[in-house]
Protein backbone atom coordinates (compact mmCIF):
# COMPACT_ATOMS: atom_id res chain seq x y z
CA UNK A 1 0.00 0.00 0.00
CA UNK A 2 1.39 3.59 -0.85
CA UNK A 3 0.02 7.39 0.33
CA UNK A 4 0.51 9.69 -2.86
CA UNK A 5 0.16 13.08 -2.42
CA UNK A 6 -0.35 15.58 -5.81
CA UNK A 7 1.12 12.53 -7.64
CA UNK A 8 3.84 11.62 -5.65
CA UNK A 9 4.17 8.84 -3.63
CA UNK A 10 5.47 9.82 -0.47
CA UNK A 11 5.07 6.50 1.75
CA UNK A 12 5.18 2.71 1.50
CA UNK A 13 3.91 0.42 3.88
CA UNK A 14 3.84 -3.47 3.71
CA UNK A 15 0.48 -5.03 4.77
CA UNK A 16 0.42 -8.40 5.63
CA UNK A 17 -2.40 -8.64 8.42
CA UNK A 18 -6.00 -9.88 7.80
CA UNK A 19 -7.86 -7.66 10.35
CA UNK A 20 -7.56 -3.81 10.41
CA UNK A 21 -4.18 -2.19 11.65
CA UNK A 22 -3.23 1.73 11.32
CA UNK A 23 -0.75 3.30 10.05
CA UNK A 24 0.91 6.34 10.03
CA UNK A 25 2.49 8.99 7.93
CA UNK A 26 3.74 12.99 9.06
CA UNK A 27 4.33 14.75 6.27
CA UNK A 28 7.22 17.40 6.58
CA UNK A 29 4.74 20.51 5.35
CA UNK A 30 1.59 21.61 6.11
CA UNK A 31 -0.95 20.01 3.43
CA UNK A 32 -3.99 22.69 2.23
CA UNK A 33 -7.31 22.01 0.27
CA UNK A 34 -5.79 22.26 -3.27
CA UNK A 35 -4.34 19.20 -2.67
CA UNK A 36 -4.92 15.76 -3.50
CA UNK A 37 -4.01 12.64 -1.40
CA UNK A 38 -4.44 9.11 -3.05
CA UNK A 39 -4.29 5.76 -0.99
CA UNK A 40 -2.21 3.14 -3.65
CA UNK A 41 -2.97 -0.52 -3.90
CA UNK A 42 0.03 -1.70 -6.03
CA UNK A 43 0.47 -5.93 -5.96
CA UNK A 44 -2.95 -7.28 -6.90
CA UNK A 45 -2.63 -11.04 -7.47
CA UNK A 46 -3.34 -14.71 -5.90
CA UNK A 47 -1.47 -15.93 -2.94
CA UNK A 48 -1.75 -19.78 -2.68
CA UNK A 49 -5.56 -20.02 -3.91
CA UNK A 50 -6.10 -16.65 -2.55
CA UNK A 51 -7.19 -13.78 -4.36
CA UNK A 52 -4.65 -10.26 -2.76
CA UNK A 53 -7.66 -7.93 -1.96
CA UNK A 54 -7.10 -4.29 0.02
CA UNK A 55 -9.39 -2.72 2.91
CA UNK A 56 -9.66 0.15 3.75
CA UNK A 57 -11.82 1.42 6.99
CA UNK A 58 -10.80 4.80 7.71
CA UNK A 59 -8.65 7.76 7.02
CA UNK A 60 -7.71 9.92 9.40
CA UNK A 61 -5.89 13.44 9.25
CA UNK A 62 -5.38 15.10 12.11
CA UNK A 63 -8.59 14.36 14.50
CA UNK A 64 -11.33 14.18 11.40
CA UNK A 65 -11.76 10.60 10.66
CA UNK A 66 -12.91 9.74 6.98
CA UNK A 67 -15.08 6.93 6.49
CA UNK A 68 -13.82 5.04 2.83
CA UNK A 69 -16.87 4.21 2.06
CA UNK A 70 -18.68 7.77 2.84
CA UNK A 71 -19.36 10.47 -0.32
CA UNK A 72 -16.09 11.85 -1.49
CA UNK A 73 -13.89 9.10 -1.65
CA UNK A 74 -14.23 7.43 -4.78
CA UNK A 75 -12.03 4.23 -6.50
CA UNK A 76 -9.92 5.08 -9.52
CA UNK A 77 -9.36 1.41 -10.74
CA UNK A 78 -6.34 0.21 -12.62
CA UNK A 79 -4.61 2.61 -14.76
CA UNK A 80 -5.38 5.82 -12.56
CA UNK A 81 -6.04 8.14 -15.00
CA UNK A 82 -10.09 8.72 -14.34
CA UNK A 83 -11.75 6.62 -16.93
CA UNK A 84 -12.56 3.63 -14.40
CA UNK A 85 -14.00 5.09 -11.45
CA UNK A 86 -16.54 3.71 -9.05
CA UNK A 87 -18.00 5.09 -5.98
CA UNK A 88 -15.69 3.51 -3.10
CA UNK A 89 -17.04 0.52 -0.77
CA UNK A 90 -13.36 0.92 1.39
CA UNK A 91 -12.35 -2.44 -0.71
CA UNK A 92 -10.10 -2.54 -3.51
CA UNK A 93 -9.75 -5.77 -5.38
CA UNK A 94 -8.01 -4.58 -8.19
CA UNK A 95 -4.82 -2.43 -8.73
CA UNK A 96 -5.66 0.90 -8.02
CA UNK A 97 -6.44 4.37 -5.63
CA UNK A 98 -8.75 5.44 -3.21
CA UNK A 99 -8.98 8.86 -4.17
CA UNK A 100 -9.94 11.53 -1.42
CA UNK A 101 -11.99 14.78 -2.13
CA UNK A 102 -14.81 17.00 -0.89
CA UNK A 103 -17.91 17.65 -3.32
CA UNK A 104 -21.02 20.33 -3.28
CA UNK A 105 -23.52 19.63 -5.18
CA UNK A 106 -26.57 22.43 -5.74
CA UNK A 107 -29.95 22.74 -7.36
CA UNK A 108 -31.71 24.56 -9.84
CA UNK A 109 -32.24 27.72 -7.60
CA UNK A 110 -28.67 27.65 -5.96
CA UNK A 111 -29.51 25.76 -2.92
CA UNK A 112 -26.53 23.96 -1.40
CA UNK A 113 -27.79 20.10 -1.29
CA UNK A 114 -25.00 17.92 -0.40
CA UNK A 115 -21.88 19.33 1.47
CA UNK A 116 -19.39 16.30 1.38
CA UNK A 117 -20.98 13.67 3.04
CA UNK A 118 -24.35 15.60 4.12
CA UNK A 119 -27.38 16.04 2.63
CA UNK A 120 -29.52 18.74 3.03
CA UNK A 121 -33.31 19.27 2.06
CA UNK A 122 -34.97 22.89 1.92
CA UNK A 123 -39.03 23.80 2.42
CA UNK A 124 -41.20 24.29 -0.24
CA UNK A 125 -43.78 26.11 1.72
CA UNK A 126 -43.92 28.57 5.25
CA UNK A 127 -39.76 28.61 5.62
CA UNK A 128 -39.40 29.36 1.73
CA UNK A 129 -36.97 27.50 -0.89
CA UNK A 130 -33.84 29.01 0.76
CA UNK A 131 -33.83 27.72 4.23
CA UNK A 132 -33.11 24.28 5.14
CA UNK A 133 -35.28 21.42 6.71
CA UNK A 134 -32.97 19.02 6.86
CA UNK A 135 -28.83 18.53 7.45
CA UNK A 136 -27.32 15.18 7.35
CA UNK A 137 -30.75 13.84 8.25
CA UNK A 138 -31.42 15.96 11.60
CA UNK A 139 -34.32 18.64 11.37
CA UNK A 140 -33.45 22.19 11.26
CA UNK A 141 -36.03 24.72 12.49
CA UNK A 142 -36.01 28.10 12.23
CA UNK A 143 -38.22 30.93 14.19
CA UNK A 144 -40.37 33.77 12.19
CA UNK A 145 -37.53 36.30 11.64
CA UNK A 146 -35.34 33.19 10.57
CA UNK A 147 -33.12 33.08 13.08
CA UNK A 148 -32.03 29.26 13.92
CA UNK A 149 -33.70 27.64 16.60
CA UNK A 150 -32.67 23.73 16.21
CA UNK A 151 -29.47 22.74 14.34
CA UNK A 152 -27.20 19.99 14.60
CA UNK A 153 -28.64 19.36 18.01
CA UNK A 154 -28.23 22.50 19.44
CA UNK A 155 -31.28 24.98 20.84
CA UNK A 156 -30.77 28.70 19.99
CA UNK A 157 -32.81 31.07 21.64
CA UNK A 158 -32.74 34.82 20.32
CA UNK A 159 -33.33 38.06 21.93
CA UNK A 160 -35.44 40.99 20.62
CA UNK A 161 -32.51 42.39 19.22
CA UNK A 162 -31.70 39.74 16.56
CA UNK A 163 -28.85 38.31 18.76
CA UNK A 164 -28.07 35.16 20.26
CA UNK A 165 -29.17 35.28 23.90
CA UNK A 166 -28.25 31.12 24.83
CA UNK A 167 -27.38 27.83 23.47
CA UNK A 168 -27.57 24.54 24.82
CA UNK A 169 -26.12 21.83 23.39
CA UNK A 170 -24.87 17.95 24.65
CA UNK A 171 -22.81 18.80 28.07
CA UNK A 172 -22.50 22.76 27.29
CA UNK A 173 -24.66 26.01 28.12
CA UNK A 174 -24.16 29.52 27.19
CA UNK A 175 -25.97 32.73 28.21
CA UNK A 176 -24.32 35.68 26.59
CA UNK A 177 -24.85 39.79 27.68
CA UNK A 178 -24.52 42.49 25.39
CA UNK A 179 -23.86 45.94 26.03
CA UNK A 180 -25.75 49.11 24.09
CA UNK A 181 -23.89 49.12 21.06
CA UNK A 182 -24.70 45.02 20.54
CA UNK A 183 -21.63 44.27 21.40
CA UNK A 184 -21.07 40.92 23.39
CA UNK A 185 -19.55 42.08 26.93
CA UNK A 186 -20.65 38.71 28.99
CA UNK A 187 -20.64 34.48 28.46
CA UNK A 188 -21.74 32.52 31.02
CA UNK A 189 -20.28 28.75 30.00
CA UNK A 190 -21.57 25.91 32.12
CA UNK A 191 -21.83 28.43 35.12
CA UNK A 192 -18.35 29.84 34.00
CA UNK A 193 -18.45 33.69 33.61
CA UNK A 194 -16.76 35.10 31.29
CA UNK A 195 -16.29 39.21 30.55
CA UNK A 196 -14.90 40.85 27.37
CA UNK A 197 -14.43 44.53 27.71
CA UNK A 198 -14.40 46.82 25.08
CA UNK A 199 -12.25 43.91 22.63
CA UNK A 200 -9.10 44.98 24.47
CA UNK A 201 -9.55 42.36 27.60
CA UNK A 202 -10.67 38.94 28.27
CA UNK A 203 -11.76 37.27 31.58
CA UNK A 204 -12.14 33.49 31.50
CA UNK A 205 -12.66 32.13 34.81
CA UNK A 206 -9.46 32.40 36.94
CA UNK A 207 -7.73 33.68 33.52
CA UNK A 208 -7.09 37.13 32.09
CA UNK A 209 -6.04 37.65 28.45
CA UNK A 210 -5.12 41.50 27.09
CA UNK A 211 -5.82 41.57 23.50
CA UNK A 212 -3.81 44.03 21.15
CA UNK A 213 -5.21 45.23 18.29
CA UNK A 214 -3.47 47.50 15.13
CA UNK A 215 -6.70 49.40 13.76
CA UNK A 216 -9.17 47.22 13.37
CA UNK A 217 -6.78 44.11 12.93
CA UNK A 218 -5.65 41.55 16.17
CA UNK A 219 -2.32 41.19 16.42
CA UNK A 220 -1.77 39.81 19.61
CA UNK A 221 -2.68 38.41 23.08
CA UNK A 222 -1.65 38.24 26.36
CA UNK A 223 -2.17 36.00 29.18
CA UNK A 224 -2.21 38.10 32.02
CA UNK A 225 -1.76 34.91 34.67
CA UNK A 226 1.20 33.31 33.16
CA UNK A 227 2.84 36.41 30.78
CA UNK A 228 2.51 34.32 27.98
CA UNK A 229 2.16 36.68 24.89
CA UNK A 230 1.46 35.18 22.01
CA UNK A 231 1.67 37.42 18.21
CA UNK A 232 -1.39 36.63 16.12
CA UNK A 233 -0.50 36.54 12.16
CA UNK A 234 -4.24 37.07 10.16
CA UNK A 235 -4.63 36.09 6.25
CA UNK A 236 -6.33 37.78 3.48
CA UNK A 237 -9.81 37.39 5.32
CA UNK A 238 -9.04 38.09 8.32
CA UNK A 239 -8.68 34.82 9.59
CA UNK A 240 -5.90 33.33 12.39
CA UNK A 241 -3.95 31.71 10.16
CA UNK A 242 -0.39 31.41 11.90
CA UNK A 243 0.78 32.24 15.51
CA UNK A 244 4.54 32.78 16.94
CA UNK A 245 5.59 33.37 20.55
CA UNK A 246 8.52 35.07 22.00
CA UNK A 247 10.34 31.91 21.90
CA UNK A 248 10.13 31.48 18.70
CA UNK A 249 7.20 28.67 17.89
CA UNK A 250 5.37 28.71 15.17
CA UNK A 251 1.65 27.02 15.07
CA UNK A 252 -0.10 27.23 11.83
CA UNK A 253 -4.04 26.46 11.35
CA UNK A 254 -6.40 26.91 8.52
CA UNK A 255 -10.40 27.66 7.76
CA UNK A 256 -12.52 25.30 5.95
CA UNK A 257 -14.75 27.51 3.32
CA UNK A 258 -17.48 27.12 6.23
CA UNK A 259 -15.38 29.01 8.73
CA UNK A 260 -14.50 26.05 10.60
CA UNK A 261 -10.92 25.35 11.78
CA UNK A 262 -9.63 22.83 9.22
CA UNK A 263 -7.26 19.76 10.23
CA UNK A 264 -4.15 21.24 11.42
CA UNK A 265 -1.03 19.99 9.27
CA UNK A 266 0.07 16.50 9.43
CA UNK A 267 3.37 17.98 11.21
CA UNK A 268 4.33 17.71 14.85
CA UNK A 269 3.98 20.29 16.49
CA UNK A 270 1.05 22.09 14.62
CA UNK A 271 -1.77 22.09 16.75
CA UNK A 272 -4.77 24.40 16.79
CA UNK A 273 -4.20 27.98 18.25
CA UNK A 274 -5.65 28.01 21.55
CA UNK A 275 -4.49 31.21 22.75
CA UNK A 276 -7.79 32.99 21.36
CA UNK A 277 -11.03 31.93 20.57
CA UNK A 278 -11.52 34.41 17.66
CA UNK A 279 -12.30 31.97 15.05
CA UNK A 280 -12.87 32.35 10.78
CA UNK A 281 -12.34 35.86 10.04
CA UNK A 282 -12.21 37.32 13.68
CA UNK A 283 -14.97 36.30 15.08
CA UNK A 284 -15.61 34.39 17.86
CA UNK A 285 -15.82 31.13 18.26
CA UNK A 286 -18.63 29.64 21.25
CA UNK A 287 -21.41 26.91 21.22
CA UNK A 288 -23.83 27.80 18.56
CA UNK A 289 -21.41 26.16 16.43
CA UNK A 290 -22.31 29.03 14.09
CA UNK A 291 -18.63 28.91 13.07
């Protein structure tokens, strides 16, 4: 079996068990969504009177786990070149590639209706052709002004103002305060207050963060407790896409186009940035799972 990545093959591995067994590869830079990773079976024949067949359960990069048999993995069978290829079952009994990408697929009036492995159904009547029903199977419900109310099993509740007021989810609750301007000064977290004050400082429980801004634009945090500062590098969008410290560590992350944080790089040592919670193009990350 061999890992190919943008059409090289990078690792070889030697599989000679009959049940499931992992293995591992860490690539020396940080991999992005433009590129293509391929899973190689290269010695197809009969052993004794048995035909050499290839399994494959999951992938797994970083902490998302990839089923081989979900949506987006498809079999490119013998000579690779994407004339002979099947929707993937995880088993490969010819020469061949488990191929690994992401699809969308829309309909007629623009509607997002499958994003990867989820599908998602939209109303025909009271909540319109725009807002959806259904994601990945679980309902989605939204209240008269639109606002969601049930997604992905979390409950939303909204104050007059348009804004989030709580969210409760499996094992987590959040109340959040606003001052006049809208802005969010308060989050209560599982009893946990927490105080933001005017963008500049953060109080989390026993822990104090001062947040540096240039403009408009974060550029840095400090932990107040331990001194820790930590320098906050943003991309094109705005987004936390690389953060150094005084001693000289680097930690990289990445967005998905959904705003969520996207595998960190199969490197040691790159690990999300937990220094902040400001999340896909500043803002903040919490429970609503909104981001």
């Amino acid at each position: 079996m061999a890992l190919r990545i943008n059409g090289a093959i990078v690792q070889r591995w030697t599989v000679t068990s009959t049940t499931f067994q992992t293995y591992t590869y860490t690539h020396p830079t940080p991999l992005d969504a433009d590129q293509t990773i391929d899973l190689l079976f290269e010695n197809d024949g009969v052993v004794g009177n048995d035909d050499r067949n290839l399994f494959i359960d999951t992938i797994q990069i970083g902490s998302q786990v990839i089923s081989a048999g979900q949506r987006g993995v498809s079999y490119d069978r013998g000579a690779l070149d994407g004339r002979d290829v099947y929707a993937s079952t995880g088993a490969l009994p010819w020469q061949g590639a488990l191929r690994l990408t992401e699809r969308y697929t829309y309909d007629s009036v623009g509607n997002l209706t499958r994003k990867a492995d989820l599908p998602i159904t939209y109303g025909t009547t009271g909540n319109g052709p725009h807002r959806p029903t259904t994601i990945g199977g679980q309902e989605v419900r939204a209240d008269a002004a639109g606002n969601l109310t049930t997604v992905n099993g979390r409950q939303i509740v909204w104050n007059a103002r348009g804004l989030p007021a709580s969210v409760s989810t499996a094992g987590v609750s959040e109340q959040y305060g606003y001052d006049a301007t809208g802005a969010r000064v308060t989050v209560i977290s599982n009893g946990v207050r927490q105080r933001v004050v005017g963008g500049l400082w953060e109080h989390h429980g026993t822990s104090m963060r001062h947040v540096y801004t240039l403009g408009q634009r974060l550029v840095g945090v400090r932990d107040v407790t331990s001194g820790t500062r930590t320098f906050l590098h943003l991309d094109h969008l705005g987004s936390i896409s690389v953060a150094t410290t005084a001693q000289g560590s680097v930690i990289r992350q990445e967005d998905d186009p959904w705003g969520a944080v996207r595998v960190p790089a199969v490197q040691a040592g790159h690990v999300p940035i937990t220094a902040t919670n400001r999340a896909s193009t500043g803002q903040t990350r919490d429970a609503s799972g909104l981001l």
